[in-house]
PDB file of N, CA and C in Angstrom:
ATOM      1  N   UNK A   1      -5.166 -26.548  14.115  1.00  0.00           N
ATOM      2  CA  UNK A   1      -5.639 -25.403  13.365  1.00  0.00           C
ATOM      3  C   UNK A   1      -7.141 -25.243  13.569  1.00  0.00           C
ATOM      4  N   UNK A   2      -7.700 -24.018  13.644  1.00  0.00           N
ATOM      5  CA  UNK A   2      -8.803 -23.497  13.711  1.00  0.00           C
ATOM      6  C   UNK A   2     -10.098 -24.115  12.125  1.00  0.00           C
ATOM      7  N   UNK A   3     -11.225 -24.222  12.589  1.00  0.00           N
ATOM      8  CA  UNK A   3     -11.748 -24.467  11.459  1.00  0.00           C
ATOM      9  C   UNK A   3     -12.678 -23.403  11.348  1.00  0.00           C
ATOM     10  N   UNK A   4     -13.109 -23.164  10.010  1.00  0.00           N
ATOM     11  CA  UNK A   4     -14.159 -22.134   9.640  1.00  0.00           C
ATOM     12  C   UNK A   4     -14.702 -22.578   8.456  1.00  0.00           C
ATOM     13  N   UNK A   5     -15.974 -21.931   8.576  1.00  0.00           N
ATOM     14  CA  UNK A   5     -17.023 -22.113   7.627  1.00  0.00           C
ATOM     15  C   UNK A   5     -17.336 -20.856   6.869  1.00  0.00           C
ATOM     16  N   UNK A   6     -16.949 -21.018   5.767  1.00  0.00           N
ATOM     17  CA  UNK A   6     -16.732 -19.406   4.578  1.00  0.00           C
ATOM     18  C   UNK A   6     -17.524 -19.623   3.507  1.00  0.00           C
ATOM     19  N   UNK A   7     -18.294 -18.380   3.019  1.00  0.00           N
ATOM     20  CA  UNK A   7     -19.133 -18.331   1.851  1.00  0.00           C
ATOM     21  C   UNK A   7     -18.392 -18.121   1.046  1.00  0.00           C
ATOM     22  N   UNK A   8     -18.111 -18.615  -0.244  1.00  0.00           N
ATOM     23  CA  UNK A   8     -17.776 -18.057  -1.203  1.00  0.00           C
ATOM     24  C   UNK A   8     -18.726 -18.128  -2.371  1.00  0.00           C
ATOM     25  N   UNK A   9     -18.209 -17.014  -3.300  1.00  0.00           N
ATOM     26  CA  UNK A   9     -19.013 -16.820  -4.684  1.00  0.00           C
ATOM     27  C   UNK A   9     -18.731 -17.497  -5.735  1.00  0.00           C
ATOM     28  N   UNK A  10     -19.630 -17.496  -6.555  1.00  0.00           N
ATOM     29  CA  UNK A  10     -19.598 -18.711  -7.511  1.00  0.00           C
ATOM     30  C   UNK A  10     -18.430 -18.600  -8.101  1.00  0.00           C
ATOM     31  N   UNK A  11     -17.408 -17.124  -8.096  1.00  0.00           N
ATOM     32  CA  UNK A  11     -16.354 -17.066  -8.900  1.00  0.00           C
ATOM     33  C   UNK A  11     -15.174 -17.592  -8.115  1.00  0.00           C
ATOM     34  N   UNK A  12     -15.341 -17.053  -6.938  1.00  0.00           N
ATOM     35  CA  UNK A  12     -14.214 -17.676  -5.988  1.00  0.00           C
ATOM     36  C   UNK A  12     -14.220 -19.306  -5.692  1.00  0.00           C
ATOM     37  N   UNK A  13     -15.622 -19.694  -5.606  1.00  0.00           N
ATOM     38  CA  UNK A  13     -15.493 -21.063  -5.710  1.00  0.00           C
ATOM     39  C   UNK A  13     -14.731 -21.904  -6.645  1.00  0.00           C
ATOM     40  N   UNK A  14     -15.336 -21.328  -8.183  1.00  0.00           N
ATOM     41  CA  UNK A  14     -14.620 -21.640  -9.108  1.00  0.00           C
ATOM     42  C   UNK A  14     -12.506 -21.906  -9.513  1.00  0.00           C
ATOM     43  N   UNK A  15     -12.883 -20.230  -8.891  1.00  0.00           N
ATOM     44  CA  UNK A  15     -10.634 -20.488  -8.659  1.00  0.00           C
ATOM     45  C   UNK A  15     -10.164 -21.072  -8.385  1.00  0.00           C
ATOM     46  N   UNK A  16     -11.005 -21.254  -6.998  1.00  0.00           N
ATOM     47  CA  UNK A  16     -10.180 -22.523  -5.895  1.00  0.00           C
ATOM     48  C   UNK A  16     -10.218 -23.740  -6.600  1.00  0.00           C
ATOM     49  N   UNK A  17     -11.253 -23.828  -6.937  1.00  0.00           N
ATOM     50  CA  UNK A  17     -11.077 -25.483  -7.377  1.00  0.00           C
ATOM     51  C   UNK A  17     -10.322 -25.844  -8.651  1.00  0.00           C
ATOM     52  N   UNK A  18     -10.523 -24.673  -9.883  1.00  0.00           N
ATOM     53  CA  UNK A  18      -9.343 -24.320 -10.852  1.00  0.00           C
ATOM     54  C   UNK A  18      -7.614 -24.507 -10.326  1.00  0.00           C
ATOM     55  N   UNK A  19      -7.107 -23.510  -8.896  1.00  0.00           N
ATOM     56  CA  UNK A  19      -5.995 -23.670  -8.716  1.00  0.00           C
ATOM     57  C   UNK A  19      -5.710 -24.761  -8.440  1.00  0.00           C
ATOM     58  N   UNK A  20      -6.900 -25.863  -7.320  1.00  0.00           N
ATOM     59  CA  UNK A  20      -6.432 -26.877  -6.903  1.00  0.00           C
ATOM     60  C   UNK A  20      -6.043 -28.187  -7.988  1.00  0.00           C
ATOM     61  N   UNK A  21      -7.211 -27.841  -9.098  1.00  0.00           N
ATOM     62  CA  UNK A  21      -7.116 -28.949 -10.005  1.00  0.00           C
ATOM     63  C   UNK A  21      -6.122 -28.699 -10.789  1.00  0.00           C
ATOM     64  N   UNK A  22      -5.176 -27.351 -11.453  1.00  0.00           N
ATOM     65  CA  UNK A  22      -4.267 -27.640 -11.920  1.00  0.00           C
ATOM     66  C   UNK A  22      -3.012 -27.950 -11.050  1.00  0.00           C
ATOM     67  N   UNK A  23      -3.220 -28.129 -10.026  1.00  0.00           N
ATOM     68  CA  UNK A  23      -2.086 -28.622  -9.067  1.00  0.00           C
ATOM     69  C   UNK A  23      -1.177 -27.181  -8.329  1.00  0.00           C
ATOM     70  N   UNK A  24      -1.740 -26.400  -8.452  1.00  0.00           N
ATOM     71  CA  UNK A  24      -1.090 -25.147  -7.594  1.00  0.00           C
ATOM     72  C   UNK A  24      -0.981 -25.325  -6.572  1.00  0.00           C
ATOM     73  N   UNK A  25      -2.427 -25.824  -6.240  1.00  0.00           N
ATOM     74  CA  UNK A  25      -2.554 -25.702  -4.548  1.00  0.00           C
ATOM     75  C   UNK A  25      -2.801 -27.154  -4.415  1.00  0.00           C
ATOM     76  N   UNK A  26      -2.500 -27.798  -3.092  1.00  0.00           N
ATOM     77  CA  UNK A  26      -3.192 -29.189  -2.565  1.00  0.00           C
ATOM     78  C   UNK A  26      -4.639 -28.977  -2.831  1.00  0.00           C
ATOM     79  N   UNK A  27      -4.988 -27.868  -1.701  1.00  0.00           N
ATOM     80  CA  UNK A  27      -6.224 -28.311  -1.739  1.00  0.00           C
ATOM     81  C   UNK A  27      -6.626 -27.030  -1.414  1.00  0.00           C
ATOM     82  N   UNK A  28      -8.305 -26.601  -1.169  1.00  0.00           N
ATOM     83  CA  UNK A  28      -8.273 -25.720  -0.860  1.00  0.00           C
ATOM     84  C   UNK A  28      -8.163 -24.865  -0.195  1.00  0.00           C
ATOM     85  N   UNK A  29      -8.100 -25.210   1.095  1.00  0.00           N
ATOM     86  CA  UNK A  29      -7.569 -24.412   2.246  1.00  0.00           C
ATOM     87  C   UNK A  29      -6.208 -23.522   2.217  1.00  0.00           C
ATOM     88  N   UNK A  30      -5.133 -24.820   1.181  1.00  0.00           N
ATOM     89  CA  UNK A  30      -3.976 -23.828   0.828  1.00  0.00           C
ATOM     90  C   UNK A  30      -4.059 -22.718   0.024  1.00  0.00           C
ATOM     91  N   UNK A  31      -5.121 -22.696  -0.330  1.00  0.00           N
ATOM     92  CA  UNK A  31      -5.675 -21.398  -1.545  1.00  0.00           C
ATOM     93  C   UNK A  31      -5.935 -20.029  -0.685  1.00  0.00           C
ATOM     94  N   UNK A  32      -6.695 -20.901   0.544  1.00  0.00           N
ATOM     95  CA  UNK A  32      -7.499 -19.775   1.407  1.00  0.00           C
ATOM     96  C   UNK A  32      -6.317 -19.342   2.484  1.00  0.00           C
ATOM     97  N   UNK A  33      -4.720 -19.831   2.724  1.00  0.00           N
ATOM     98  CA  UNK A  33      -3.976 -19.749   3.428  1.00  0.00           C
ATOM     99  C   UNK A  33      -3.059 -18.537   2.687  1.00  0.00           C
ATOM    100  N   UNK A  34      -2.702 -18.829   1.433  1.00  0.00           N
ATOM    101  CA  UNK A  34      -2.019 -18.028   0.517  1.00  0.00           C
ATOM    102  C   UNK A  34      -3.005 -16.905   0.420  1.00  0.00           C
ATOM    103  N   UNK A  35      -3.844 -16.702   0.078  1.00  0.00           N
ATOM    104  CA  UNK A  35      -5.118 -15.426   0.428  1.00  0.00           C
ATOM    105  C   UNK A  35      -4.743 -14.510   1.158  1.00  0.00           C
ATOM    106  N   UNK A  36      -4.637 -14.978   2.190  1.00  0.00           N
ATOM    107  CA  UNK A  36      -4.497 -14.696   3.758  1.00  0.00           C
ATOM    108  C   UNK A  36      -3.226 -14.129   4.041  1.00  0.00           C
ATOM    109  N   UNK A  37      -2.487 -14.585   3.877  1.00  0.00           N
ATOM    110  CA  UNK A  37      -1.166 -14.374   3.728  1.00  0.00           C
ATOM    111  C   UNK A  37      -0.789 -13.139   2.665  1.00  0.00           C
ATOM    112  N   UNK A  38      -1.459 -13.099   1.533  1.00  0.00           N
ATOM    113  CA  UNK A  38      -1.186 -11.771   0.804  1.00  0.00           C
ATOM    114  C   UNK A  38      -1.817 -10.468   1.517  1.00  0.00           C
ATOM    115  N   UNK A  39      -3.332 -11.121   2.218  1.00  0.00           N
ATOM    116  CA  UNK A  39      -3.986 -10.031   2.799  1.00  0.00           C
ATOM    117  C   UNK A  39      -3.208  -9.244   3.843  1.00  0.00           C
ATOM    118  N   UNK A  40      -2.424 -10.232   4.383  1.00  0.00           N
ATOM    119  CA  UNK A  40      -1.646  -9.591   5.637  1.00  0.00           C
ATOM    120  C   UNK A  40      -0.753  -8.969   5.571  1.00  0.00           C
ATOM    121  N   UNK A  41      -0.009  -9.060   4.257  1.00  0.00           N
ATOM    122  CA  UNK A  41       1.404  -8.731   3.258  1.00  0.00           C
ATOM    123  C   UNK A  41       0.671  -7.144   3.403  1.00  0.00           C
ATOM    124  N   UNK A  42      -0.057  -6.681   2.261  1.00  0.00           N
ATOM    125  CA  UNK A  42      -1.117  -6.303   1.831  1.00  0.00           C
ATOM    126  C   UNK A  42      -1.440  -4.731   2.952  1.00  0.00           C
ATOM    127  N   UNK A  43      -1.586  -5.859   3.737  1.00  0.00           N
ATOM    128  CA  UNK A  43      -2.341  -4.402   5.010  1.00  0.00           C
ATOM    129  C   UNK A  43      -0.938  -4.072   6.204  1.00  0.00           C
ATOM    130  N   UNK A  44       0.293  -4.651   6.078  1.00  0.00           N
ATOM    131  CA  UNK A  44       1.764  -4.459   6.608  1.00  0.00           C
ATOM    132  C   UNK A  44       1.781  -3.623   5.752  1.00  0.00           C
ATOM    133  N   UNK A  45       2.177  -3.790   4.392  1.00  0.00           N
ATOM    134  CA  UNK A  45       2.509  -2.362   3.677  1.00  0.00           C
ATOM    135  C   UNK A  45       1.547  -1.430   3.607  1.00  0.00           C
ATOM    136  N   UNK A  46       0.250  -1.471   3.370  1.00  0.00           N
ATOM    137  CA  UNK A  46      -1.263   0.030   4.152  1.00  0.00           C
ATOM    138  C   UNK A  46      -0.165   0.525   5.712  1.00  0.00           C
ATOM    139  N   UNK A  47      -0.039  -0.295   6.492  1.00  0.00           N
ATOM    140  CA  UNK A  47       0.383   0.599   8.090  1.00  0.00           C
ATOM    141  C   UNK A  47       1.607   1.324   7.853  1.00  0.00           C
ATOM    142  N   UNK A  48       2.665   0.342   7.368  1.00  0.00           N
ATOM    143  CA  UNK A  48       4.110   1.115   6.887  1.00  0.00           C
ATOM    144  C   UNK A  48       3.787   2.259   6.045  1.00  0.00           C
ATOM    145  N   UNK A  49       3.222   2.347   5.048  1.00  0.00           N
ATOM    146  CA  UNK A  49       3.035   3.328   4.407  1.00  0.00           C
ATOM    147  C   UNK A  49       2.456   4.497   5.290  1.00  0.00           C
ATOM    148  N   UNK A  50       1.275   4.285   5.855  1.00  0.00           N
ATOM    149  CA  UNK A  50       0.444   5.065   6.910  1.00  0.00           C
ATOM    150  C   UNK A  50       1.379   5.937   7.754  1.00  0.00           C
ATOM    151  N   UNK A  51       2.596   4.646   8.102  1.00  0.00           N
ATOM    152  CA  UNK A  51       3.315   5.160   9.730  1.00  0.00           C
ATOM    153  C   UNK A  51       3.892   6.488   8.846  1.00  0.00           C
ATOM    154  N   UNK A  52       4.799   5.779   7.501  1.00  0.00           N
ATOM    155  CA  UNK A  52       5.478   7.061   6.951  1.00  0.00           C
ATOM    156  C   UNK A  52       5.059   8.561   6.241  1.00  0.00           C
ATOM    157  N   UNK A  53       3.419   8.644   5.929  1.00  0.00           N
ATOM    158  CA  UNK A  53       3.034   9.772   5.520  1.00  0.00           C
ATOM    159  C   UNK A  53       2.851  10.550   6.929  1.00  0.00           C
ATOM    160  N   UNK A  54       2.285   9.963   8.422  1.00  0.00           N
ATOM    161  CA  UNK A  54       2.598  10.466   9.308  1.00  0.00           C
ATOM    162  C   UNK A  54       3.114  11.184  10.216  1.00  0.00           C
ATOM    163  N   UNK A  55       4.699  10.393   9.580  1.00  0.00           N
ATOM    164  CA  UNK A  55       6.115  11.015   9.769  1.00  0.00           C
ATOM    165  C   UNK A  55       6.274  12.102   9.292  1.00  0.00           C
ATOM    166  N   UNK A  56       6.161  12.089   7.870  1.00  0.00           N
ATOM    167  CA  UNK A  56       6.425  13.310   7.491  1.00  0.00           C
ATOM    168  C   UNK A  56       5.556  14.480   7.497  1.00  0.00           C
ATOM    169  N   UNK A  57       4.254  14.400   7.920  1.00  0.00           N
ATOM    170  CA  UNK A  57       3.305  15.216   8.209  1.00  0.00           C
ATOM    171  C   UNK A  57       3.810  15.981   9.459  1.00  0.00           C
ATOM    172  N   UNK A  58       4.596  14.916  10.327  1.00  0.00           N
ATOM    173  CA  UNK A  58       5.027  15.482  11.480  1.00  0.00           C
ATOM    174  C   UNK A  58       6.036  16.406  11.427  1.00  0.00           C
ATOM    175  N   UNK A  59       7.169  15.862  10.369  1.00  0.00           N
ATOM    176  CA  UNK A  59       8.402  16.799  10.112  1.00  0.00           C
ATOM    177  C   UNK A  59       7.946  17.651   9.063  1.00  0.00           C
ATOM    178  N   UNK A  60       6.686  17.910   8.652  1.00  0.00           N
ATOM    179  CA  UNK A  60       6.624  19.264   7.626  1.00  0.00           C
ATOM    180  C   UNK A  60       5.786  19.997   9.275  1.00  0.00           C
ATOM    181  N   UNK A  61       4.953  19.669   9.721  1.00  0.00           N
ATOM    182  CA  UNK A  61       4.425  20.603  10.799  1.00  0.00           C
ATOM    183  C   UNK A  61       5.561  21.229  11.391  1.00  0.00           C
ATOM    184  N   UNK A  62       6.629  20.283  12.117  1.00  0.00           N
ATOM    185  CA  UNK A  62       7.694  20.911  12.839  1.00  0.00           C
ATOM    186  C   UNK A  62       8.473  21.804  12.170  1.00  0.00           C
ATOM    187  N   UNK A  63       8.789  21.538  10.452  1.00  0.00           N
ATOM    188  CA  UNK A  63       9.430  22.576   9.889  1.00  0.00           C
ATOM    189  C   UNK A  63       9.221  24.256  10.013  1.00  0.00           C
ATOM    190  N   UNK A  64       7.164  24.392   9.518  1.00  0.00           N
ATOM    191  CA  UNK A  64       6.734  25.367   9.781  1.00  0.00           C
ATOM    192  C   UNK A  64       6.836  25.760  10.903  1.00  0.00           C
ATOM    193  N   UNK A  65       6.752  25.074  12.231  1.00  0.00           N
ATOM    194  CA  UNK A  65       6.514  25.682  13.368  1.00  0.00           C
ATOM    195  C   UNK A  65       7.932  26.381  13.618  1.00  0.00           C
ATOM    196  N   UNK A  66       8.648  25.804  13.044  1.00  0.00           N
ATOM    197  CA  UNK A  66      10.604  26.781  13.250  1.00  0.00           C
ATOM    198  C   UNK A  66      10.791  27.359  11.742  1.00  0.00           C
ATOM    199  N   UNK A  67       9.687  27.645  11.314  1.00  0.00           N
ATOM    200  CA  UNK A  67      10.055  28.784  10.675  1.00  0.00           C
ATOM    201  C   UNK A  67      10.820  28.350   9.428  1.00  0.00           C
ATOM    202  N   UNK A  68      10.662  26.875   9.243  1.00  0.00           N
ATOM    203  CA  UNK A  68      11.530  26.118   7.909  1.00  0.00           C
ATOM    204  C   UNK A  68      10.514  26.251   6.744  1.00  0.00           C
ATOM    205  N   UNK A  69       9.758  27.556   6.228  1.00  0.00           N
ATOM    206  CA  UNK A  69       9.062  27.599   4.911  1.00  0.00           C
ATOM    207  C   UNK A  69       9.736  28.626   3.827  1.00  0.00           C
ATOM    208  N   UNK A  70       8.764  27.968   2.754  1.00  0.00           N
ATOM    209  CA  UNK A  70       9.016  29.232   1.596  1.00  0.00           C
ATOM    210  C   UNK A  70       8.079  29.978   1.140  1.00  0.00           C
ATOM    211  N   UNK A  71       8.023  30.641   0.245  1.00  0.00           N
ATOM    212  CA  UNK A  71       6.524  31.388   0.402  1.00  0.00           C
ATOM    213  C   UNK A  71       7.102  31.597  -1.452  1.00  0.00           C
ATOM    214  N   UNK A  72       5.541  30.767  -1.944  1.00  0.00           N
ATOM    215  CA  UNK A  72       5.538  30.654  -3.510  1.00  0.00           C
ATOM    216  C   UNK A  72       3.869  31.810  -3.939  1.00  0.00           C
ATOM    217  N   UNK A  73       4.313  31.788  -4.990  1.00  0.00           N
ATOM    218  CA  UNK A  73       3.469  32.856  -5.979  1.00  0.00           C
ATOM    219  C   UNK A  73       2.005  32.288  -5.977  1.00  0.00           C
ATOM    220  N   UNK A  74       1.889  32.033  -7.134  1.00  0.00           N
ATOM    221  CA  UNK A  74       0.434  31.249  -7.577  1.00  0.00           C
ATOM    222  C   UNK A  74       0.921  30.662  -9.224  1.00  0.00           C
ATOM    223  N   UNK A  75       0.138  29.504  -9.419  1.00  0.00           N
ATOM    224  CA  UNK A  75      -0.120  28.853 -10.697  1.00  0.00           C
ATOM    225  C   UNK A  75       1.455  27.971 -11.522  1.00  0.00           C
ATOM    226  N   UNK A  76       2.093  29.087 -12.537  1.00  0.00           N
ATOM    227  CA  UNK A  76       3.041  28.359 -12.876  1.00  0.00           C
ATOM    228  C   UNK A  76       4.594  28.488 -11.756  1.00  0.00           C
ATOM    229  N   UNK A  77       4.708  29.274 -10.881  1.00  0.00           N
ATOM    230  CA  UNK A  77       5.881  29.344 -10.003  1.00  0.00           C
ATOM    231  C   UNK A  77       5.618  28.074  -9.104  1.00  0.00           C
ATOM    232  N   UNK A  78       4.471  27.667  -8.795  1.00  0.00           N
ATOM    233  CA  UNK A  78       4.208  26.344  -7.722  1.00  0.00           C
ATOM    234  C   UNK A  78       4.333  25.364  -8.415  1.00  0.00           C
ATOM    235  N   UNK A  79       4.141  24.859  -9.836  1.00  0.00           N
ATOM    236  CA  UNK A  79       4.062  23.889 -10.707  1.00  0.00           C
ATOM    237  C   UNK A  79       5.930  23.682 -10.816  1.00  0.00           C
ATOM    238  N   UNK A  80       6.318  24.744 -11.479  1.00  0.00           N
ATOM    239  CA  UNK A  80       7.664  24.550 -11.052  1.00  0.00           C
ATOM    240  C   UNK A  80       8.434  24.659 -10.384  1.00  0.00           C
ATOM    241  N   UNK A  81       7.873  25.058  -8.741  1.00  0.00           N
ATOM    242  CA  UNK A  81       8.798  24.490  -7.756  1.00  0.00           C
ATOM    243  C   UNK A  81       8.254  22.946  -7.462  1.00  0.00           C
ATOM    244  N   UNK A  82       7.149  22.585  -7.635  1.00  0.00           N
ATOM    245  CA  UNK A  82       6.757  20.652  -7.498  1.00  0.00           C
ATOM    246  C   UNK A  82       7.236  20.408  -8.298  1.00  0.00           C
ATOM    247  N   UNK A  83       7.618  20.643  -9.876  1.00  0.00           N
ATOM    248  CA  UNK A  83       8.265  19.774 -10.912  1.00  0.00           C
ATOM    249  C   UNK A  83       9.883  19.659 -11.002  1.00  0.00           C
ATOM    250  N   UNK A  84      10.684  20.756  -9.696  1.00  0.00           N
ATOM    251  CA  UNK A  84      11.439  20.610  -9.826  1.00  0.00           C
ATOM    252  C   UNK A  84      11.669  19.508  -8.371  1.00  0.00           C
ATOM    253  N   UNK A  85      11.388  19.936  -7.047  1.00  0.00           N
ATOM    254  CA  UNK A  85      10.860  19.190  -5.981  1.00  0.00           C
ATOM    255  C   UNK A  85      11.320  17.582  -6.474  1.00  0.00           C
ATOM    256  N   UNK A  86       9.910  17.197  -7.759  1.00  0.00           N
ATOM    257  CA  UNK A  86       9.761  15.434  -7.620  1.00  0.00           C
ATOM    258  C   UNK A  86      10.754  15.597  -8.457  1.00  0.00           C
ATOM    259  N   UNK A  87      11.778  16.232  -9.233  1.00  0.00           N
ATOM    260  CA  UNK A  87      13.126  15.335  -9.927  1.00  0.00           C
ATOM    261  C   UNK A  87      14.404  15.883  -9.095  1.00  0.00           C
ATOM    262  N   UNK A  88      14.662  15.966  -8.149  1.00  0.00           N
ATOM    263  CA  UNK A  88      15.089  15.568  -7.148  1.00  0.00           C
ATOM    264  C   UNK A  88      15.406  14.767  -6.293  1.00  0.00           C
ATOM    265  N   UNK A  89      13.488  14.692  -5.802  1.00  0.00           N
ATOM    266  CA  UNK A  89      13.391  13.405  -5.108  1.00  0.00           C
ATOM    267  C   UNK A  89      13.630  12.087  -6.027  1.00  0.00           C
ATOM    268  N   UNK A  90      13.571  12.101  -6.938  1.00  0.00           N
ATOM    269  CA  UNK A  90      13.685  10.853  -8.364  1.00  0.00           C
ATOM    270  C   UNK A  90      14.772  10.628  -8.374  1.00  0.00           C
ATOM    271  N   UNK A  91      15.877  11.482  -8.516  1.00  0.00           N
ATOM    272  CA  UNK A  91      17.461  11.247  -7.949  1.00  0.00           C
ATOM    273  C   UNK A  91      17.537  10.962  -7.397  1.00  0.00           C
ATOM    274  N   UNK A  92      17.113  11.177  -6.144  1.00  0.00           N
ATOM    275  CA  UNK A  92      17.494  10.145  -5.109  1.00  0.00           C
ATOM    276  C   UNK A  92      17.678   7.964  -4.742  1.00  0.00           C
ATOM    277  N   UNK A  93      16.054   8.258  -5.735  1.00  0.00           N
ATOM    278  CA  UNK A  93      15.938   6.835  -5.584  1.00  0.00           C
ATOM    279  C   UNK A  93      17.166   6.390  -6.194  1.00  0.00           C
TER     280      UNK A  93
END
């Protein structure tokens, strides 16, 4: 394994040695491994999420471009076509 030399702050110092001493972690590196590991968790779901607003940016462009729109009013007709829209989509889940 790779070694590194990391600053931490007086608060982060503190955790680590908190988690380690109540026995969570061995030691601290396993602190800084589990970290790491959420960070990566963390920024997998940021890209997945990313890939999928993408997607659908792509399939609302393609909709318009074939002519798949509707054409709403102003103020309360748009409120209740989104309020009806998200309980829909809420059914679904």
């Amino acid at each position: 394994m790779a070694t590194r030399n990391i600053v931490l702050t007086d608060h982060q110092e503190h955790l680590v040695g908190t988690l380690v001493k109540v026995g969570r972690y061995q030691n601290a590196s396993e602190v800084l491994r589990e970290g790491l590991r959420l960070v990566e968790e963390k920024e997998l779901q940021h890209q997945q999420k990313l890939m999928a607003l993408r997607e659908a940016v792509a399939e609302g462009l393609q909709d318009a471009e074939e002519g798949r729109t509707i054409s709403l009013g102003v103020g309360e007709e748009i409120t209740n076509y989104l309020s009806s829209r998200a309980s829909e989509l809420t059914r679904k889940d």
